[in-house]
Each structure stands twice: as structure tokens, then as C-alpha cells.
Protein backbone atom coordinates (compact mmCIF):
# COMPACT_ATOMS: atom_id res chain seq x y z
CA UNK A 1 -17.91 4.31 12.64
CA UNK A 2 -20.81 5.55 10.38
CA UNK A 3 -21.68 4.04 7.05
CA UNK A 4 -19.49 5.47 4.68
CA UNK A 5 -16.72 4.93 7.05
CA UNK A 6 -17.47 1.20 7.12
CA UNK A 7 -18.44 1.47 3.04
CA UNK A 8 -14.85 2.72 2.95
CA UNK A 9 -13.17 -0.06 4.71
CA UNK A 10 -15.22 -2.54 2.77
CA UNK A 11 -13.84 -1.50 -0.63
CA UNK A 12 -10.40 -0.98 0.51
CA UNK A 13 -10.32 -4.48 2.32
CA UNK A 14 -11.72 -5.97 -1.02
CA UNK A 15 -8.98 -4.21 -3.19
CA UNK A 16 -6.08 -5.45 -1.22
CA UNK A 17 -7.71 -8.65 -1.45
CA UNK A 18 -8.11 -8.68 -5.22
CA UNK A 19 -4.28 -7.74 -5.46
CA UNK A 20 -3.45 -10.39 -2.85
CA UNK A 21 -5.18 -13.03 -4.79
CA UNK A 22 -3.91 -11.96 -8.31
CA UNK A 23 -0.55 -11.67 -7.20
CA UNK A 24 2.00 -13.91 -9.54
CA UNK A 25 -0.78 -15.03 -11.64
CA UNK A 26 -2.31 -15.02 -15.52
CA UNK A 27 -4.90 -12.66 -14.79
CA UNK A 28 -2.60 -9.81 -14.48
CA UNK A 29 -0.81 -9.99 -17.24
CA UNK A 30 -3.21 -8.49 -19.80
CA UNK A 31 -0.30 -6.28 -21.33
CA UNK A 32 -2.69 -3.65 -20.82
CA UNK A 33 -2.44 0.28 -20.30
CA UNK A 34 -3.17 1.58 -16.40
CA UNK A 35 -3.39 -2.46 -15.69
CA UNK A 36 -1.46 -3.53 -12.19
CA UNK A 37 1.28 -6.47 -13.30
CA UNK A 38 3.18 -7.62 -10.21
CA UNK A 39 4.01 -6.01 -6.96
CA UNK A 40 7.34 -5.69 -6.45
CA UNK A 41 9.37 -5.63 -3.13
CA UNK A 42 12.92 -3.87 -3.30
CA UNK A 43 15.37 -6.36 -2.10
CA UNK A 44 18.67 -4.04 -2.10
CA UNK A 45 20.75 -2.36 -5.18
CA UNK A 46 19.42 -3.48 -8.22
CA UNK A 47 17.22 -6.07 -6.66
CA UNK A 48 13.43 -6.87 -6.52
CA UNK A 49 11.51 -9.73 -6.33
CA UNK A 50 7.23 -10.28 -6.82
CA UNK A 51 6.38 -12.26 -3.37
CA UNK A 52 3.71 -14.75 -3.77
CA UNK A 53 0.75 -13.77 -1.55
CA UNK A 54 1.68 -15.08 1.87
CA UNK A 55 5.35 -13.49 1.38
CA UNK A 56 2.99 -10.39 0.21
CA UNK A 57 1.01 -10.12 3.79
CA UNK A 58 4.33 -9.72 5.65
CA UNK A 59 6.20 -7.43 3.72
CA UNK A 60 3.13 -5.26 3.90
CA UNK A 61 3.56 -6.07 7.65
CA UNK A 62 6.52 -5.30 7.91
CA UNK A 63 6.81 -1.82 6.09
CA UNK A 64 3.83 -1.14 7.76
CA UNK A 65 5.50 -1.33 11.22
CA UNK A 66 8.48 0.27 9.87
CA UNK A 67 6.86 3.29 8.23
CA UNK A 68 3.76 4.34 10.89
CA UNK A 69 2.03 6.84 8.63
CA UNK A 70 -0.12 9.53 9.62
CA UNK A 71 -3.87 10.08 8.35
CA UNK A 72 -6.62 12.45 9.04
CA UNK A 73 -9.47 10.28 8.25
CA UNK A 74 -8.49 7.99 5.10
CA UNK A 75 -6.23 10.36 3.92
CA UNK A 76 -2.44 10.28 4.97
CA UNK A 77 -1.08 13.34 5.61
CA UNK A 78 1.24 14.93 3.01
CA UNK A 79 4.60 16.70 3.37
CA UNK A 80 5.49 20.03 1.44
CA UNK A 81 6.33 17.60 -1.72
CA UNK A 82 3.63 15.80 -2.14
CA UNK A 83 5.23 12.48 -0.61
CA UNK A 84 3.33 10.62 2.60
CA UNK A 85 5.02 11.83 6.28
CA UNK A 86 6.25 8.93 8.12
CA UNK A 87 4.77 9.11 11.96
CA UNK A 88 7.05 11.73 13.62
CA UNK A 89 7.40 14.10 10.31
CA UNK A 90 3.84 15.62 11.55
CA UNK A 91 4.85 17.09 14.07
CA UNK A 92 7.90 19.03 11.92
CA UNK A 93 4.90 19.54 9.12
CA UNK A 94 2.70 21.44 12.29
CA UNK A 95 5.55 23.41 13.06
């Protein structure tokens, strides 16, 4: 891994960390244009809840494990709309 790759990783570890950490708390709500509120995890029809940050870690986890995305370096891979191919939709996209 070269610098900027580790640079990278740095600032993207300390992100998720600032959004772990501010989850469900004061600081977020600043009622303020472009500003991230709550995360919100979809729960079924009509149904969402903001996890606190423990809750937060799994059901990143677990969407994670779920959805295997595909990147070429820090990018994920794209399909013809714009939206991020799932592991196996690469394949279709090379075809």
C-alpha cells in the first residue's frame, strides 16, 4: 500500500468514525443545509429506525456481507445507471 493509499484509508476510517460517534446525538442536529442528521436503517414497509452506534457497526456488518460490492481501487464499480453493482453484476457489466 503506498501513501496515498494509506492517506485514503486514514480519512475514510476517521469519517465513519465521526458518524459512528455522532450518531443519535445533539451535535447533529444543527438544522442545517448539506448537514448529516441520523442514519437510518429500513426496517420493512414504512419502517426505519436510527440505531445507536453499536446497533450501527452491525447493520453496516451485516449489509456489508449481504451486498459484496465491487471496486477498482476506492471506487465501486458502477452499473449502466449510475447505481453500485452488487458482487456478481460485474461480470454481466464485462459482458
Amino acid at each position: 500500500m503506498n501513501y496515498e493509499e494509506e492517506k485514503e484509508m486514514k480519512l475514510d476510517a476517521m469519517r465513519y468514525r465521526w458518524l459512528r460517534s455522532t450518531q443519535n446525538h445533539d451535535l447533529r442536529e444543527t438544522q442545517t443545509a448539506g448537514c448529516i442528521d441520523l442514519l437510518f436503517v429500513h426496517r420493512g414497509d414504512y419502517s426505519a429506525t436510527a440505531p445507536g452506534p453499536e446497533e450501527l457497526d452491525f447493520h453496516i456488518d451485516r449489509a456489508m456481507s449481504k451486498y459484496r460490492l465491487q471496486y477498482i481501487g476506492r471506487n465501486p464499480v458502477l452499473d449502466v445507471y449510475g447505481n453500485v453493482a452488487i458482487e456478481g453484476e460485474i461480470d454481466e457489466l464485462l459482458e
